[in-house]
N, C-alpha and C. Protein backbone atom coordinates (compact mmCIF):
# COMPACT_ATOMS: atom_id res chain seq x y z
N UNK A 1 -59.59 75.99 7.98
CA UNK A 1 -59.94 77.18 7.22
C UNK A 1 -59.45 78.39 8.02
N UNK A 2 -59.06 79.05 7.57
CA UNK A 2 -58.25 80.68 8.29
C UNK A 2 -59.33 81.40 8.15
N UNK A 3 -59.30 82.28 9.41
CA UNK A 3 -60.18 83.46 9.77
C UNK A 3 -60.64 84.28 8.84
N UNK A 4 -59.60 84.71 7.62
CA UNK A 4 -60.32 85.72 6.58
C UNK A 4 -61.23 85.02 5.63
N UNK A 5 -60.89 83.30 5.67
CA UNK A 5 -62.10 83.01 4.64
C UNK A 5 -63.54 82.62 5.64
N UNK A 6 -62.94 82.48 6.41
CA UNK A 6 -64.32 82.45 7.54
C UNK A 6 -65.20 83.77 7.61
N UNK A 7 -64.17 85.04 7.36
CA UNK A 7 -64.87 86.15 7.53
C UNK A 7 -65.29 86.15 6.16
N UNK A 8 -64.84 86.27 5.07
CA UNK A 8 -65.20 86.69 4.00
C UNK A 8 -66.43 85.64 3.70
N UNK A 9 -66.42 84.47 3.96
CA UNK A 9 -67.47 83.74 3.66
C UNK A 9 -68.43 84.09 4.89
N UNK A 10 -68.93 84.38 5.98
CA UNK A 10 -69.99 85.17 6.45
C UNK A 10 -70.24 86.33 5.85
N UNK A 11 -69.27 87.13 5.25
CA UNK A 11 -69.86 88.00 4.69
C UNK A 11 -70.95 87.56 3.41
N UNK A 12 -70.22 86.91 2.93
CA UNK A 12 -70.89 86.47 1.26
C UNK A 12 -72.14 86.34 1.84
N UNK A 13 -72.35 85.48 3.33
CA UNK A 13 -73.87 84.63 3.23
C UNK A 13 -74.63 85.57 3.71
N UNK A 14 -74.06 86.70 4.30
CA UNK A 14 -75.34 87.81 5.08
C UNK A 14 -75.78 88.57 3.55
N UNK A 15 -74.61 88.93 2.72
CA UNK A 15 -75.14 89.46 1.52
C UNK A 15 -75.76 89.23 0.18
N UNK A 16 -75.80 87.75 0.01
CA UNK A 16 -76.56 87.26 -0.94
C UNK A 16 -78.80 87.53 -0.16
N UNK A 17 -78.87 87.61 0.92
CA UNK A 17 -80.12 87.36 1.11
C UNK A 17 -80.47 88.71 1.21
N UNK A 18 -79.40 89.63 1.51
CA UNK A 18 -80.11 91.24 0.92
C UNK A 18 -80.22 91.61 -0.42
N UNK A 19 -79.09 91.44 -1.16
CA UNK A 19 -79.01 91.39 -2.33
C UNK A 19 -80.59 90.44 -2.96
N UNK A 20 -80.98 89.64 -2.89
CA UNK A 20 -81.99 89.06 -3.51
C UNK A 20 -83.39 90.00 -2.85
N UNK A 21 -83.20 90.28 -0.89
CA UNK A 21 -84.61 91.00 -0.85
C UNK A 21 -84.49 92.33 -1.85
N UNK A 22 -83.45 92.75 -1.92
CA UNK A 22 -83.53 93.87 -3.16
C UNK A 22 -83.96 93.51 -4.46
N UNK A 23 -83.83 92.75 -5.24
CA UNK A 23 -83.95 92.54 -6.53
C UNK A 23 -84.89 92.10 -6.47
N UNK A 24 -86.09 91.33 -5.53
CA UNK A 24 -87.68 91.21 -5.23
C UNK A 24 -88.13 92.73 -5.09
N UNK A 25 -87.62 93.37 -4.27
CA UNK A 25 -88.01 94.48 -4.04
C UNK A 25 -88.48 95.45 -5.41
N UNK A 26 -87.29 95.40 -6.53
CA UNK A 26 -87.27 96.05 -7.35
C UNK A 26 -87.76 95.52 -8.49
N UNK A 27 -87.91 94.18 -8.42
CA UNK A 27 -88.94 93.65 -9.16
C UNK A 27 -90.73 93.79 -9.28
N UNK A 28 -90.92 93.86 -7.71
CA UNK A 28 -92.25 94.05 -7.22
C UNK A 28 -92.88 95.75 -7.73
N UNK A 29 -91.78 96.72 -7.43
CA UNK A 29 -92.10 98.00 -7.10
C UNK A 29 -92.40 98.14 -8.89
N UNK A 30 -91.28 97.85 -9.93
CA UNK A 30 -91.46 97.92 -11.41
C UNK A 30 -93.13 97.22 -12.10
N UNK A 31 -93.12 95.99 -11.02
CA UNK A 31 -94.37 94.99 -11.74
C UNK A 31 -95.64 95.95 -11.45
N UNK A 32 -95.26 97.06 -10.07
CA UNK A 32 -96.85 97.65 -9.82
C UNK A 32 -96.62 98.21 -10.46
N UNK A 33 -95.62 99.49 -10.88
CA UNK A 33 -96.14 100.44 -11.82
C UNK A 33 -95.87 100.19 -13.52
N UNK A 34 -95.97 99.01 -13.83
CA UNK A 34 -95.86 98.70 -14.92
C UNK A 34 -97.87 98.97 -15.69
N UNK A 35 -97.92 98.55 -16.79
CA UNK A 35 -99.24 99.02 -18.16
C UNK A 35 -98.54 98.39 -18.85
N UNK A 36 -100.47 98.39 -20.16
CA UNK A 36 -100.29 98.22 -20.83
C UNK A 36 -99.60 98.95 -22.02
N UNK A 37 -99.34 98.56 -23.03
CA UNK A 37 -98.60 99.27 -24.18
C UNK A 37 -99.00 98.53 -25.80
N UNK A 38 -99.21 99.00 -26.79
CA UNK A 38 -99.62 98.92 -28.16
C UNK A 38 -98.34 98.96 -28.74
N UNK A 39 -97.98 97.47 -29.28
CA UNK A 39 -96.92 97.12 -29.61
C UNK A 39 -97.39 96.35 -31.34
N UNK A 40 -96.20 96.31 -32.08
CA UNK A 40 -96.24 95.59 -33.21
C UNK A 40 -96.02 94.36 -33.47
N UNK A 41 -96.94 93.39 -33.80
CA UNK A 41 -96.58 92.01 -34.41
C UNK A 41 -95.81 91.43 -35.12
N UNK A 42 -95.74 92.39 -36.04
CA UNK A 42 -94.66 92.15 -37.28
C UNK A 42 -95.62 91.85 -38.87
N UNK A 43 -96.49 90.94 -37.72
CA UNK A 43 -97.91 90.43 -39.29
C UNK A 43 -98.63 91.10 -39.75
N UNK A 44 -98.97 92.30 -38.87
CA UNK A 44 -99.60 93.15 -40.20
C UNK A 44 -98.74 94.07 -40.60
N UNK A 45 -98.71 94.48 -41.59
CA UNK A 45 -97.58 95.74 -42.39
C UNK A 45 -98.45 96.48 -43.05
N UNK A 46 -97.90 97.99 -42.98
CA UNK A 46 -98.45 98.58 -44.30
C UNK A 46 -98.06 98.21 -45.44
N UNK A 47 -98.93 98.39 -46.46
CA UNK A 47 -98.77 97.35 -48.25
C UNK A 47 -97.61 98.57 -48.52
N UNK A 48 -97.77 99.74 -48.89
CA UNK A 48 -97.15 100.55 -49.63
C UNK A 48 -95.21 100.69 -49.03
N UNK A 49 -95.56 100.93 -47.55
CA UNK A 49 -93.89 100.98 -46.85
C UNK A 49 -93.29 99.50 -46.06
N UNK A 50 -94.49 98.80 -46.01
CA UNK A 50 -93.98 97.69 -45.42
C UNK A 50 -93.41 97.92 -43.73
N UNK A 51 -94.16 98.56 -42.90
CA UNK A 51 -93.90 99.18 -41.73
C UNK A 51 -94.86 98.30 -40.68
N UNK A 52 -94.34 97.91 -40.18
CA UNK A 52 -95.41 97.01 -38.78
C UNK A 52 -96.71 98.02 -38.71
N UNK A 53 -97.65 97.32 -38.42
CA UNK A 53 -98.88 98.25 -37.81
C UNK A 53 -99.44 97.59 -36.31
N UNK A 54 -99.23 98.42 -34.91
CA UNK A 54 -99.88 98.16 -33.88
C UNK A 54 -101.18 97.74 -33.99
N UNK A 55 -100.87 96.24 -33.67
CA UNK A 55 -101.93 95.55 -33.82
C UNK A 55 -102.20 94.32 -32.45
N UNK A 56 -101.14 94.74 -31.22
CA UNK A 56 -101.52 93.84 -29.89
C UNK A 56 -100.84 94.81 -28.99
N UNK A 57 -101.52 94.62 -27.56
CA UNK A 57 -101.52 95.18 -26.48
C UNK A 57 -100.94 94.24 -25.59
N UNK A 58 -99.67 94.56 -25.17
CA UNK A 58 -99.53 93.48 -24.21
C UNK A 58 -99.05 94.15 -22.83
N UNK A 59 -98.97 93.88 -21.53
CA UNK A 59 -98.25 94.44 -20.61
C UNK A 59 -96.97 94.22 -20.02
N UNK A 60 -96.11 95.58 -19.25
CA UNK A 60 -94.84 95.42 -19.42
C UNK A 60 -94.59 96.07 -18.04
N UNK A 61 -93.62 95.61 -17.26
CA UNK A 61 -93.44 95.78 -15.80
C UNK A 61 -92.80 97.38 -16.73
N UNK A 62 -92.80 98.37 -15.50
CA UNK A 62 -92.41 100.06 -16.39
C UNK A 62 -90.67 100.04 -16.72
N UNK A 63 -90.81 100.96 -17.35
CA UNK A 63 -89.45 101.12 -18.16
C UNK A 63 -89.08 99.39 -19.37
N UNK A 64 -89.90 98.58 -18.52
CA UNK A 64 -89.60 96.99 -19.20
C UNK A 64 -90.21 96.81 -20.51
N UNK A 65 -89.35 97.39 -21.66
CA UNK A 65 -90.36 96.21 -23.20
C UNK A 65 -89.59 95.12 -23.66
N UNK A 66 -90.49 94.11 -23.51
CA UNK A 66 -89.86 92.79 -24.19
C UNK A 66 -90.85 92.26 -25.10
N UNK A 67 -90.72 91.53 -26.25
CA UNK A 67 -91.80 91.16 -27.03
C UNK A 67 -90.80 90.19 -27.14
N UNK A 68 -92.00 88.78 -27.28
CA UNK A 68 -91.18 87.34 -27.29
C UNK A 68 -91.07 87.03 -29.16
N UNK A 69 -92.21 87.49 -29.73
CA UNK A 69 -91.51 86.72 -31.26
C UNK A 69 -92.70 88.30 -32.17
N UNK A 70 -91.54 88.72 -32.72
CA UNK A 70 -91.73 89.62 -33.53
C UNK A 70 -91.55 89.45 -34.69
N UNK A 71 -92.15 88.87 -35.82
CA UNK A 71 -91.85 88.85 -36.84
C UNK A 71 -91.21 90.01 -38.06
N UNK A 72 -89.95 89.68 -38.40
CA UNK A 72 -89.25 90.53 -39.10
C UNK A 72 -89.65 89.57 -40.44
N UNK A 73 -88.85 90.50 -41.70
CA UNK A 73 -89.20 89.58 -42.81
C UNK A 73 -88.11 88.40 -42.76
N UNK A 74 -88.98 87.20 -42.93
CA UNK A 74 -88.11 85.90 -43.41
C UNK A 74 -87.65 85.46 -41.76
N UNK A 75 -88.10 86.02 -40.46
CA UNK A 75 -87.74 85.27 -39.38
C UNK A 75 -88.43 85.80 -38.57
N UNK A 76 -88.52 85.10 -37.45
CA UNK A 76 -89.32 85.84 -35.99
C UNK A 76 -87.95 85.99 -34.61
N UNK A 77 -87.78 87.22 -34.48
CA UNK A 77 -87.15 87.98 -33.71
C UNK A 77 -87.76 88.23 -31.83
N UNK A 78 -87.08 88.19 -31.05
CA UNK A 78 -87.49 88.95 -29.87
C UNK A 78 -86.82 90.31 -29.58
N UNK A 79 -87.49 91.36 -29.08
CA UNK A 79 -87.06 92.34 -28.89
C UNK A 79 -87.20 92.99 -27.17
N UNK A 80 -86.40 93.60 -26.99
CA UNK A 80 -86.27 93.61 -25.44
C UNK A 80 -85.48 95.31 -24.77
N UNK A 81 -85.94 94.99 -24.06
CA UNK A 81 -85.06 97.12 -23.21
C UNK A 81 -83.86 96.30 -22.55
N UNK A 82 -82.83 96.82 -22.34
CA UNK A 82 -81.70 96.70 -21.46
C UNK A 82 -82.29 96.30 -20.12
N UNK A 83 -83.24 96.45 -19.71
CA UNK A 83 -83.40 96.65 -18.23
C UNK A 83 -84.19 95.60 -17.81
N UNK A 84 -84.93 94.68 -19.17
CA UNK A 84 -85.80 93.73 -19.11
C UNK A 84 -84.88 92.91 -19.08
N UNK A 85 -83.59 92.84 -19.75
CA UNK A 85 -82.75 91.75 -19.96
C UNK A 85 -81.73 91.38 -18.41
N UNK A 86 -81.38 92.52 -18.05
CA UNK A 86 -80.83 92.46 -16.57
C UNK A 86 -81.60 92.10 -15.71
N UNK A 87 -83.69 92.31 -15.05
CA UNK A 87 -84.02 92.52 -14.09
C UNK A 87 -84.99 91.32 -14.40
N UNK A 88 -84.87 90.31 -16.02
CA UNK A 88 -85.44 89.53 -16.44
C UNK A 88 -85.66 88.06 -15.18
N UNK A 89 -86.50 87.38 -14.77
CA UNK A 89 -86.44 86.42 -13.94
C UNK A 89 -86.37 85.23 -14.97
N UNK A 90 -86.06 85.20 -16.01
CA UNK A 90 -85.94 84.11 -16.72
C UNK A 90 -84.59 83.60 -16.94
């Protein structure tokens, strides 16, 4: 193996374990200042407009909304922030 992949591969391995204490880091710091939030089911609607009505509370690491099954008409949907989908551990 030649020296630059020797170097470049020590590099990789010192930077994958910062790279991850960061993304704990920024996981942890979001999960404390995350709340709750009054979100829509999908199941109850108003009769007249047919508009979701907040009807569950669930909690959300901050800036993070994800709802796992939202019922739209005729299917159940998930809905999610950009930032839940990138910083998602799933």
């Amino acid at each position: 193996m030649s020296s630059a992949r020797q170097k470049l591969l020590k590099e990789l391995l010192w930077s994958l374990p910062i790279l991850l204490v960061l993304y704990v880091g920024v996981y942890i710091t979001l999960s404390c200042l995350g709340g709750y939030f009054f979100n829509q089911s999908g199941k109850v609607r108003y009769r007249s407009m047919g508009l979701a009505v907040s009807d569950i509370s669930t909690w959300n690491p901050k800036g993070c909304r994800f709802q796992y099954r939202f019922k739209t008409p005729g299917e159940n949907t998930s809905a999610a922030a950009m930032i839940w989908v990138t910083c998602s551990p799933l």
